[in-house]
N, C-alpha and C. Protein backbone atom coordinates (compact mmCIF):
# COMPACT_ATOMS: atom_id res chain seq x y z
N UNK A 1 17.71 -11.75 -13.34
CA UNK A 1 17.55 -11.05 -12.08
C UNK A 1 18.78 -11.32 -11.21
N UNK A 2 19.50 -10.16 -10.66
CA UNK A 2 20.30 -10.58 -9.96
C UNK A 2 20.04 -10.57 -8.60
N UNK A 3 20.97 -10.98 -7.99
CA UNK A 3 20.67 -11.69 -6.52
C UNK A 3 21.53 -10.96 -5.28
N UNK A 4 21.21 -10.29 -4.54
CA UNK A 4 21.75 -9.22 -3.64
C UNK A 4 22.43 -10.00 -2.83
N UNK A 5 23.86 -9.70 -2.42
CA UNK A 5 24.59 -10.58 -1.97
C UNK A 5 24.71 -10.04 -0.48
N UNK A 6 24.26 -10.77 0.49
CA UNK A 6 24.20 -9.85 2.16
C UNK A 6 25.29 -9.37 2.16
N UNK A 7 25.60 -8.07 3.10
CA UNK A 7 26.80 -7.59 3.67
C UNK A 7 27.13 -7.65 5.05
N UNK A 8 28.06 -7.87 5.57
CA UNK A 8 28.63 -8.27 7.05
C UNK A 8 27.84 -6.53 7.84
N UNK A 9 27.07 -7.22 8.80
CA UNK A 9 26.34 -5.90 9.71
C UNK A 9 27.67 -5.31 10.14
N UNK A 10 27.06 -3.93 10.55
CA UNK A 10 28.22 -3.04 11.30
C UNK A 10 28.57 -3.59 12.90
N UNK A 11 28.24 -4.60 13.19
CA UNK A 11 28.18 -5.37 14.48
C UNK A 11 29.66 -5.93 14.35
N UNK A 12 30.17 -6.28 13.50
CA UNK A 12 30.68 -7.33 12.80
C UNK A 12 32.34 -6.59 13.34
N UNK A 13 31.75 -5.61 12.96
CA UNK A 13 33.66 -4.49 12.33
C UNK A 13 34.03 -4.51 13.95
N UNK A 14 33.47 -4.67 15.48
CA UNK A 14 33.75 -4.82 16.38
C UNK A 14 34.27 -5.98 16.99
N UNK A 15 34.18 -6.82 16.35
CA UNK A 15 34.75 -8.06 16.82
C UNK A 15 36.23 -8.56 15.78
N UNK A 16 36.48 -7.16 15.04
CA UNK A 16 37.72 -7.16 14.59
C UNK A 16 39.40 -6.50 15.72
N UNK A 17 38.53 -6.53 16.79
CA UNK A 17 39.69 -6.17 18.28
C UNK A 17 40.79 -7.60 17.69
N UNK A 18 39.55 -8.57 17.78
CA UNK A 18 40.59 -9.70 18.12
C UNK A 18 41.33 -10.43 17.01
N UNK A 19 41.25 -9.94 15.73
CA UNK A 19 42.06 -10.55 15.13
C UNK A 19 43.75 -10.34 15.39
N UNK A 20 44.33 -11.79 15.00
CA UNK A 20 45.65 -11.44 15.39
C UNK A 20 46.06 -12.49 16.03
N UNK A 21 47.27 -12.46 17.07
CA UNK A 21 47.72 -13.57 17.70
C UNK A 21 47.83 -13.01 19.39
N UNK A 22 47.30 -13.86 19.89
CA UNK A 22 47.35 -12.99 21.67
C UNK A 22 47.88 -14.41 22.81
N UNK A 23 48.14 -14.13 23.64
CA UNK A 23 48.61 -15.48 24.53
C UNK A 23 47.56 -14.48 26.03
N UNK A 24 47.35 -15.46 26.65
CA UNK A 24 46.41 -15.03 27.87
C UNK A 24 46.74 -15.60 28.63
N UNK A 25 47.06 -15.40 30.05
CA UNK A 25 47.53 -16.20 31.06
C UNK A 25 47.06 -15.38 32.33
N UNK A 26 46.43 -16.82 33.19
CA UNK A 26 45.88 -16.29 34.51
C UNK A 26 45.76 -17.93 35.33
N UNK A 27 44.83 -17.42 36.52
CA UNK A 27 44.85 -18.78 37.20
C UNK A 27 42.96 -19.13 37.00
N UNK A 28 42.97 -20.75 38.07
CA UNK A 28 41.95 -21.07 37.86
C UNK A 28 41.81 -21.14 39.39
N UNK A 29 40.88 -20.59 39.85
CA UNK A 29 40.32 -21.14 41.09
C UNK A 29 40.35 -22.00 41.69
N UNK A 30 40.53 -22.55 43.40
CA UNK A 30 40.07 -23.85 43.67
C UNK A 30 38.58 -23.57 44.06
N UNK A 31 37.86 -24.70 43.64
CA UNK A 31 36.51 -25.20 43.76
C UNK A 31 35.92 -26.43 43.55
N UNK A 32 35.12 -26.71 43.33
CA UNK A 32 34.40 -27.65 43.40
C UNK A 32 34.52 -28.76 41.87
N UNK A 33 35.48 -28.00 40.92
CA UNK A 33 35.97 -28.77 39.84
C UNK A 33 37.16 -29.11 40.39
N UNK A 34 38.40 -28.77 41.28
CA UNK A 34 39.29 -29.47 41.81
C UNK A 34 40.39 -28.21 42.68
N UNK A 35 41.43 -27.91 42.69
CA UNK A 35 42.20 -27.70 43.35
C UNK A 35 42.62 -25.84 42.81
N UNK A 36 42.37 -25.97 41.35
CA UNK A 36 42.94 -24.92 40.66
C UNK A 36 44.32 -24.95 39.99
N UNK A 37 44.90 -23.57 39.71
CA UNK A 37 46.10 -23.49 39.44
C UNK A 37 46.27 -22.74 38.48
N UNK A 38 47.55 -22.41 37.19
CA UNK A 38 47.77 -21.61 36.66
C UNK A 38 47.37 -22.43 35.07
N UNK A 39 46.89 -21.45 34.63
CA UNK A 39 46.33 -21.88 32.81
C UNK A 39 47.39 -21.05 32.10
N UNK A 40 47.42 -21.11 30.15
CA UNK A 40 47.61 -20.23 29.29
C UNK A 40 46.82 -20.76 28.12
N UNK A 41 46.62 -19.76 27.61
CA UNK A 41 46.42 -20.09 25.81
C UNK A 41 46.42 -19.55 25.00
N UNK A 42 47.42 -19.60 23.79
CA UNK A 42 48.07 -18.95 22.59
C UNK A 42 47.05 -19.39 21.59
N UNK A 43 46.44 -17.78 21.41
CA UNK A 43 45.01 -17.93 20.42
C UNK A 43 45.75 -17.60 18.86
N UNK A 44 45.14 -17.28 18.03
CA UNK A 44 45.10 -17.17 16.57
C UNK A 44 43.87 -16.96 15.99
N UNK A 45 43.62 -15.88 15.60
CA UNK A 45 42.35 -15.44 15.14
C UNK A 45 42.24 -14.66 14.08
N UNK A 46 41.23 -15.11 12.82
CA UNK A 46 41.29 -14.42 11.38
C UNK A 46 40.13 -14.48 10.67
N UNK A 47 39.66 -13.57 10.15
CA UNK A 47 38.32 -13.39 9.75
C UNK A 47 38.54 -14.61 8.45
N UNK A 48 37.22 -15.06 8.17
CA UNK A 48 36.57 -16.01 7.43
C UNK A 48 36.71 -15.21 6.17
N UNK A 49 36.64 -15.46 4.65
CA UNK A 49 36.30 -14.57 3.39
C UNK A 49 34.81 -14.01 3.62
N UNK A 50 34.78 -13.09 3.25
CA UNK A 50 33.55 -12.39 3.31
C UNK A 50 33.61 -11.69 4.72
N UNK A 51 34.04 -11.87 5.93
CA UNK A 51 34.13 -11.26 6.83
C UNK A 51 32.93 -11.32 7.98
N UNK A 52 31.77 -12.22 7.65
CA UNK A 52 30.85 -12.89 8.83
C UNK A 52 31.13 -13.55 9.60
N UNK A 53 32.17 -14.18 9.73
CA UNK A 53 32.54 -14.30 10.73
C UNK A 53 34.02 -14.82 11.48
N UNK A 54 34.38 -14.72 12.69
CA UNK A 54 35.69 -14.51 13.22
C UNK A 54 36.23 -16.67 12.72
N UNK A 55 37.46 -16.48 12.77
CA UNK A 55 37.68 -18.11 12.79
C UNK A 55 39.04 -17.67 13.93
N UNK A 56 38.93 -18.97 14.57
CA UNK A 56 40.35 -19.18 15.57
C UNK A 56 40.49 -20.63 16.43
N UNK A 57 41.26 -20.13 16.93
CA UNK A 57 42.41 -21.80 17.28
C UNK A 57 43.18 -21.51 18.61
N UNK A 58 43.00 -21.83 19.46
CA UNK A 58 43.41 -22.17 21.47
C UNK A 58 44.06 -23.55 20.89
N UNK A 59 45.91 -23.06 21.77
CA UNK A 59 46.33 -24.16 21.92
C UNK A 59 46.72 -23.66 23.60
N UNK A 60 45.69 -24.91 24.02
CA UNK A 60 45.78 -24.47 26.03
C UNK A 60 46.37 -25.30 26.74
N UNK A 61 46.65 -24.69 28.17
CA UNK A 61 47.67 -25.41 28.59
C UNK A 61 47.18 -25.37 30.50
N UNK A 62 46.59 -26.41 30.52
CA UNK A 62 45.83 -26.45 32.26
C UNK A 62 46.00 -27.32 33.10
N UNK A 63 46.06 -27.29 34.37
CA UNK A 63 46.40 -28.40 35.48
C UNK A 63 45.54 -29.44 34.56
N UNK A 64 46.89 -30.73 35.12
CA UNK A 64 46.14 -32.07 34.75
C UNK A 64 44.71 -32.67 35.31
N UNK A 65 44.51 -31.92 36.73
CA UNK A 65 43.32 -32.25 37.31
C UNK A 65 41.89 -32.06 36.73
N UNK A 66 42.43 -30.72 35.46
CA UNK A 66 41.48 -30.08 35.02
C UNK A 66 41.31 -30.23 33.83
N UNK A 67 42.15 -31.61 33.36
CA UNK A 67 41.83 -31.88 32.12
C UNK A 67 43.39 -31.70 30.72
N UNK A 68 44.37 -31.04 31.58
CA UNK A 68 45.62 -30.99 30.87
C UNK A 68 45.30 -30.17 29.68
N UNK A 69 46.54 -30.39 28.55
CA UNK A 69 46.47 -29.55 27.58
C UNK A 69 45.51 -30.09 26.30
N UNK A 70 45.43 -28.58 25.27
CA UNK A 70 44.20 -29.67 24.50
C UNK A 70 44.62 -28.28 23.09
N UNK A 71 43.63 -28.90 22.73
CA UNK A 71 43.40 -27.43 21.60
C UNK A 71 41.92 -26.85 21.56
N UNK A 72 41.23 -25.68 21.31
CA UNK A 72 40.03 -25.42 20.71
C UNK A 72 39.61 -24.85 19.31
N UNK A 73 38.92 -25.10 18.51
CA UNK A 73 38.85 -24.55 17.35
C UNK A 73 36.78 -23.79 17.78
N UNK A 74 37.45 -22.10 17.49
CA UNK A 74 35.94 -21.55 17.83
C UNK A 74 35.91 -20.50 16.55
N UNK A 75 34.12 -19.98 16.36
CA UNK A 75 33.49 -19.19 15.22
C UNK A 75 32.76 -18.32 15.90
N UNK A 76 33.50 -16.77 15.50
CA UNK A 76 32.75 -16.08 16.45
C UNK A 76 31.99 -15.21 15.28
N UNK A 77 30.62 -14.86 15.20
CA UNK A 77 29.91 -14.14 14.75
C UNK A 77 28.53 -13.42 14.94
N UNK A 78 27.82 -12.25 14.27
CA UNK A 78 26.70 -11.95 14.74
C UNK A 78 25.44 -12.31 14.45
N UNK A 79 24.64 -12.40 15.20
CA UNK A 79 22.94 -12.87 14.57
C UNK A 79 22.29 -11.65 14.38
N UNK A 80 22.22 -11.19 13.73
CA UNK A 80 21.30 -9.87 13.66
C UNK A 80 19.67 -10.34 13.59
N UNK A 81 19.10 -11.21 14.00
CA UNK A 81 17.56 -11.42 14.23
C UNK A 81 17.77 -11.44 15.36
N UNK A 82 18.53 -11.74 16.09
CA UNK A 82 18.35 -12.27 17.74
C UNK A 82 19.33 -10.96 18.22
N UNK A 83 19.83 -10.28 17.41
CA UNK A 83 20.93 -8.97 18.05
C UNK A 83 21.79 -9.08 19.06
N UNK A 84 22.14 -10.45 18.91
CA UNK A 84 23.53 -11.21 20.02
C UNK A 84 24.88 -11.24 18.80
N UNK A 85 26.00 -11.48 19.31
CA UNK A 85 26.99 -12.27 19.30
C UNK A 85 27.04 -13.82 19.40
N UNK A 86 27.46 -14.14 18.46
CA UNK A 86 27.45 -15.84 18.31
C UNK A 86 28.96 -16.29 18.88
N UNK A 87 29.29 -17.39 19.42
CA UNK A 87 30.24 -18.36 19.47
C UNK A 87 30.39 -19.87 19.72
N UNK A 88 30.78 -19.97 18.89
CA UNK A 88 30.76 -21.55 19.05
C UNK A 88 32.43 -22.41 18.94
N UNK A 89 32.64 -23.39 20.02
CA UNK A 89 33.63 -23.44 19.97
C UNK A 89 33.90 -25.26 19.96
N UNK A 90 35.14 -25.63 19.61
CA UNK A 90 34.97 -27.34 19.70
C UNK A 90 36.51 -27.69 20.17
N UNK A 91 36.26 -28.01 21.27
CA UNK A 91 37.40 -28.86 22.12
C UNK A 91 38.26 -29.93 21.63
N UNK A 92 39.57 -30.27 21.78
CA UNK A 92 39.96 -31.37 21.81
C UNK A 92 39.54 -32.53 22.93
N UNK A 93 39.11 -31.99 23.99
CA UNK A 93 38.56 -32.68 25.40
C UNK A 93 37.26 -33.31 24.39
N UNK A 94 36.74 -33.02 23.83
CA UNK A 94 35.43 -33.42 23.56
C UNK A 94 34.25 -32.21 23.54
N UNK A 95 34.76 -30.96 23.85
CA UNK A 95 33.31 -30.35 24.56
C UNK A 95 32.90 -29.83 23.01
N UNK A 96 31.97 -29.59 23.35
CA UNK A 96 31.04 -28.12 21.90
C UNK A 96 30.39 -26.76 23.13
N UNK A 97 30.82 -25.78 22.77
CA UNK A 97 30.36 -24.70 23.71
C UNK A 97 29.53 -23.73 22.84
N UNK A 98 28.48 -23.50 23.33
CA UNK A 98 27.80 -22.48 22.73
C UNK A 98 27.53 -21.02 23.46
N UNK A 99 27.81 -19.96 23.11
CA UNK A 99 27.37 -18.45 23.80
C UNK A 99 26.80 -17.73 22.49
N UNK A 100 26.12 -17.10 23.34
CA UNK A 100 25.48 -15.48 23.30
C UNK A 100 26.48 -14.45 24.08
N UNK A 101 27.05 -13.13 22.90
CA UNK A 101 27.62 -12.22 23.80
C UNK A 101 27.17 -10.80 23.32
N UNK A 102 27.41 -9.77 24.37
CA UNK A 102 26.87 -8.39 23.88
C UNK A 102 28.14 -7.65 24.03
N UNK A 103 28.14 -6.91 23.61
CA UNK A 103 29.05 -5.36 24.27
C UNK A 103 28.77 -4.47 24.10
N UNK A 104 29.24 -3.99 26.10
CA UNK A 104 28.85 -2.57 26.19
C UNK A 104 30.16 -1.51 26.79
N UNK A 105 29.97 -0.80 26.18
CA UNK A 105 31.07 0.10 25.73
C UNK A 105 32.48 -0.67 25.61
N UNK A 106 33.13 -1.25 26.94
CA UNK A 106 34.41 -1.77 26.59
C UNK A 106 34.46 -3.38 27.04
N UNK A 107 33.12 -3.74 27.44
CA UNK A 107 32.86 -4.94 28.27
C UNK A 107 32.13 -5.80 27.49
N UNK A 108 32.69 -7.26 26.76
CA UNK A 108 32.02 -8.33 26.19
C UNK A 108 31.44 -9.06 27.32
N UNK A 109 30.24 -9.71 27.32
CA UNK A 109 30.22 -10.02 28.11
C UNK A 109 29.25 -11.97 27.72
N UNK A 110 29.73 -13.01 27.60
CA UNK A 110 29.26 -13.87 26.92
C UNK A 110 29.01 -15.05 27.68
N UNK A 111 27.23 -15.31 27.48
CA UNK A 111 27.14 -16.38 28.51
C UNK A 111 26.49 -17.73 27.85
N UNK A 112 26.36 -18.97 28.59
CA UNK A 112 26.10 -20.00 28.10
C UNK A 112 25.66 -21.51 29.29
N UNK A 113 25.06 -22.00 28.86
CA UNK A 113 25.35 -23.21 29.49
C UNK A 113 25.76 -24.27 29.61
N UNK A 114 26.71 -25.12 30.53
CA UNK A 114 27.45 -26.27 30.99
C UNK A 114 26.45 -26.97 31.79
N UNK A 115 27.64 -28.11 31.87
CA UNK A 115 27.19 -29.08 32.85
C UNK A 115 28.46 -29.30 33.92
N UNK A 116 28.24 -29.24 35.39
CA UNK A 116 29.35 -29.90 36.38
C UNK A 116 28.74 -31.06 36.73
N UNK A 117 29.32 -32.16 37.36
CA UNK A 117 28.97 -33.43 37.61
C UNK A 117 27.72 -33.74 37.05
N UNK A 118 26.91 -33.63 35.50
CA UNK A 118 26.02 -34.08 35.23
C UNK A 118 24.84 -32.84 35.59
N UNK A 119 25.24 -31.80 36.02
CA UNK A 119 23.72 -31.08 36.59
C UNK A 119 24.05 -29.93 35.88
N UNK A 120 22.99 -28.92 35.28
CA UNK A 120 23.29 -27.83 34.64
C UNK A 120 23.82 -26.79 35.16
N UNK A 121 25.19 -25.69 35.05
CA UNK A 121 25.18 -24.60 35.21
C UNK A 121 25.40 -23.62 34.20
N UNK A 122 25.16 -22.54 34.72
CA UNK A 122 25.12 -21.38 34.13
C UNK A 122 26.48 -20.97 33.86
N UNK A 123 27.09 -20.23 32.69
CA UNK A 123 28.30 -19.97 32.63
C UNK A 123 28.46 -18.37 32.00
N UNK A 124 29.53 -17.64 32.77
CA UNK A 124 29.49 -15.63 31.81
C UNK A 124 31.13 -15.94 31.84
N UNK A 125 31.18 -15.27 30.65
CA UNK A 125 33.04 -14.94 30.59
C UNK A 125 32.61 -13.61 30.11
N UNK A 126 33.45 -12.72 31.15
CA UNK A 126 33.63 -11.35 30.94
C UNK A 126 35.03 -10.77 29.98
N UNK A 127 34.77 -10.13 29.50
CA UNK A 127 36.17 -9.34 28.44
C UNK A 127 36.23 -8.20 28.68
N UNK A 128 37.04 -7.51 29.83
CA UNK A 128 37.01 -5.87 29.78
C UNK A 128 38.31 -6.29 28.40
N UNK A 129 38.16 -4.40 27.70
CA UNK A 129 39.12 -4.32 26.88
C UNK A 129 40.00 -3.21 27.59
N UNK A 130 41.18 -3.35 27.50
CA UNK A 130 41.83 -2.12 28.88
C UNK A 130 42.93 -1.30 27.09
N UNK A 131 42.87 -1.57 26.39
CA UNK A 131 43.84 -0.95 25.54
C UNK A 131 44.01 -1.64 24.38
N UNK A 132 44.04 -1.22 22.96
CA UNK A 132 44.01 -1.95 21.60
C UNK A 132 45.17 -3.43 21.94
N UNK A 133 45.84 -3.57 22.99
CA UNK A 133 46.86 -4.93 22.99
C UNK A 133 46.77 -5.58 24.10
N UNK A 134 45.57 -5.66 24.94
CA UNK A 134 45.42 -5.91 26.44
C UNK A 134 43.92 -6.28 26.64
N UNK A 135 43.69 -7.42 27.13
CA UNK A 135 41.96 -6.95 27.94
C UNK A 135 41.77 -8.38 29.17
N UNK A 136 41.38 -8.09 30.12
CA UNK A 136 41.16 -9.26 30.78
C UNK A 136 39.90 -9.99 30.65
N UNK A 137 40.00 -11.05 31.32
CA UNK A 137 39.41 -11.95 31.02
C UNK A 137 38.68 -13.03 32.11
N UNK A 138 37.21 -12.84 32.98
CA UNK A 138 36.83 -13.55 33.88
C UNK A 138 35.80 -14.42 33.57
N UNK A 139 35.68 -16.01 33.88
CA UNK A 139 35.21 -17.00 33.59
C UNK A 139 34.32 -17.55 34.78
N UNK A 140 33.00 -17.57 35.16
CA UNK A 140 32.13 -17.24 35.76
C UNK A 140 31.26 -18.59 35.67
N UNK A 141 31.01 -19.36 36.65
CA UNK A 141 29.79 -20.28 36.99
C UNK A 141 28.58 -19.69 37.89
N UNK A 142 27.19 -20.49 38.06
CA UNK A 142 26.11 -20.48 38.84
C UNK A 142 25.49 -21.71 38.66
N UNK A 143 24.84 -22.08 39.63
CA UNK A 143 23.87 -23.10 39.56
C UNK A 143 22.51 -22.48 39.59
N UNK A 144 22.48 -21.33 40.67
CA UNK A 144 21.24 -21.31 40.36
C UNK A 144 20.86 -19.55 39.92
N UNK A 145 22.00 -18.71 39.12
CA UNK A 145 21.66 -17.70 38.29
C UNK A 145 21.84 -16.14 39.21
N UNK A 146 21.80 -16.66 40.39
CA UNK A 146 22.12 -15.52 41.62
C UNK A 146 23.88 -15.37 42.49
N UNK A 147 24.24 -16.63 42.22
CA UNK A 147 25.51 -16.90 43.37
C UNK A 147 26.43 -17.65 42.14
N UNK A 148 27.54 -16.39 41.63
CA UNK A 148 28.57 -16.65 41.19
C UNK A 148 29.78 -16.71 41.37
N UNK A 149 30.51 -18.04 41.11
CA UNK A 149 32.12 -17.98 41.32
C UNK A 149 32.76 -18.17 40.44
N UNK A 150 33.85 -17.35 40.80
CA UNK A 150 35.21 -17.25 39.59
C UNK A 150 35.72 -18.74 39.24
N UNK A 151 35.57 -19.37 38.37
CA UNK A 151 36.50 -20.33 37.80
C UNK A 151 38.17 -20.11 37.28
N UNK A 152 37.94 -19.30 36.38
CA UNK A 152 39.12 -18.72 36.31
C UNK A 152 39.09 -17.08 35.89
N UNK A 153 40.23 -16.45 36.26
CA UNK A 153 40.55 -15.02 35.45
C UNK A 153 42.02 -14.66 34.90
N UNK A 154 42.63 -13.81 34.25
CA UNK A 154 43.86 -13.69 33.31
C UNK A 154 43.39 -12.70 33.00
N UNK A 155 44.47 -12.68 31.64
CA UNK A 155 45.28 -11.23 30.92
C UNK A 155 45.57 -11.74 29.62
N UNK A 156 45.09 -11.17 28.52
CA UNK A 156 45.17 -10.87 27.21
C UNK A 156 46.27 -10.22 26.51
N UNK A 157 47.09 -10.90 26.30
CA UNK A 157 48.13 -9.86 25.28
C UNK A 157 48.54 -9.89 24.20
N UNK A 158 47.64 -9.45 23.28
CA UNK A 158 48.70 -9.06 21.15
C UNK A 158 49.68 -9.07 21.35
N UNK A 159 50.12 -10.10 20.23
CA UNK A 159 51.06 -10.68 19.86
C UNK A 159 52.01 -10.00 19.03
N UNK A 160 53.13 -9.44 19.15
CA UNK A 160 53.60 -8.30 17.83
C UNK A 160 53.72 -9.49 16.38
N UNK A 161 53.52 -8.71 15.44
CA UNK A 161 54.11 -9.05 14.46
C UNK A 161 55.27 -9.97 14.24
N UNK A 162 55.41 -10.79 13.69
CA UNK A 162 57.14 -11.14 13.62
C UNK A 162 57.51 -10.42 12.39
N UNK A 163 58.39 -9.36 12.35
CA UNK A 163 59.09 -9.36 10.98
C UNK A 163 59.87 -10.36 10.15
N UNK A 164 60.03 -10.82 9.08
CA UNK A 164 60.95 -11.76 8.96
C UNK A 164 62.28 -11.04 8.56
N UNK A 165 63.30 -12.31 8.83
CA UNK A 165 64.51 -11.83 8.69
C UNK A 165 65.41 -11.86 7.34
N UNK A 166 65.95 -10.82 6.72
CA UNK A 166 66.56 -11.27 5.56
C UNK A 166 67.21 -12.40 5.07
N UNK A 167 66.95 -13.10 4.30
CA UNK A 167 68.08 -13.98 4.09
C UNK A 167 69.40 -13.69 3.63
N UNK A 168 70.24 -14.98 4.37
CA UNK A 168 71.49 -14.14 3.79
C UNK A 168 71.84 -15.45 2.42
N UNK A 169 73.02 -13.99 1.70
CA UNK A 169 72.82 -14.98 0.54
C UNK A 169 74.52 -14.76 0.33
């Protein structure tokens, strides 16, 4: 008897925007995590074999107040029982982040929960997509699910290709 091997849902072929190499740069708010200032991070992103799910790599770069530079290694994929978007991501700081994301028409929209000083908040990072090499990007707290502030927001940009160069001989 053979054994039916699942196939990657059609959910899947949408979260192929982001493969590739993109650098994102924006600022961070001042608030109640500290002062703010300007972030970046040069992603890298490539589907897994089989194609369930996304693999990638943040090497970031943030005020020292806020924790300085680090790396992230995240897995983005779909649940088709629960009909979300999966992500899961793992810090060099230490963190593990978990979301749920949807999209609607050009807007990801992926939320989760943190902790600030020990107490739970609520967290949404928004993804408009503005063009196949562009999409911004807003990073969103609450404490209590009604009254949100910007942590941080930026700009998304694909990475061209590098051609390589002939050797000379």
């Amino acid at each position: 008897m053979k054994t039916k091997l699942p196939k990657p849902s059609p959910e899947l072929k949408k979260l192929g925007y982001f493969v590739g190499k993109w650098m994102t740069r924006g600022t961070i708010a001042p608030g109640p995590w500290g002062a703010g200032g300007k972030f970046s991070w040069r992603e890298t992103t490539k589907w897994m074999p089989g194609r369930f799910f996304l693999v990638g790599h943040w090497d970031f770069k943030m005020p020292a107040a806020m924790g300085g530079d680090g790396e992230e290694l995240f897995v983005i994929g779909y649940d088709t029982r629960q009909r979300v978007y999966t992500f899961d991501a793992f810090s060099s700081q230490g963190l593990h982040q978990v979301s749920k994301g949807t999209l609607l028409t050009d807007t990801w929209t992926w939320t989760s929960l943190g902790f600030q000083d020990g107490r739970p908040v609520q967290q949404k990072m928004t993804m408009q997509i503005l063009s196949p090499t562009t999409y911004t990007v807003k990073f969103e707290v609450s404490s209590d699910g009604a009254t949100w502030m910007t942590f941080m927001a930026g700009k998304a940009t694909r990475q061209k290709a590098r051609t390589p160069r002939p050797s000379a001989k």
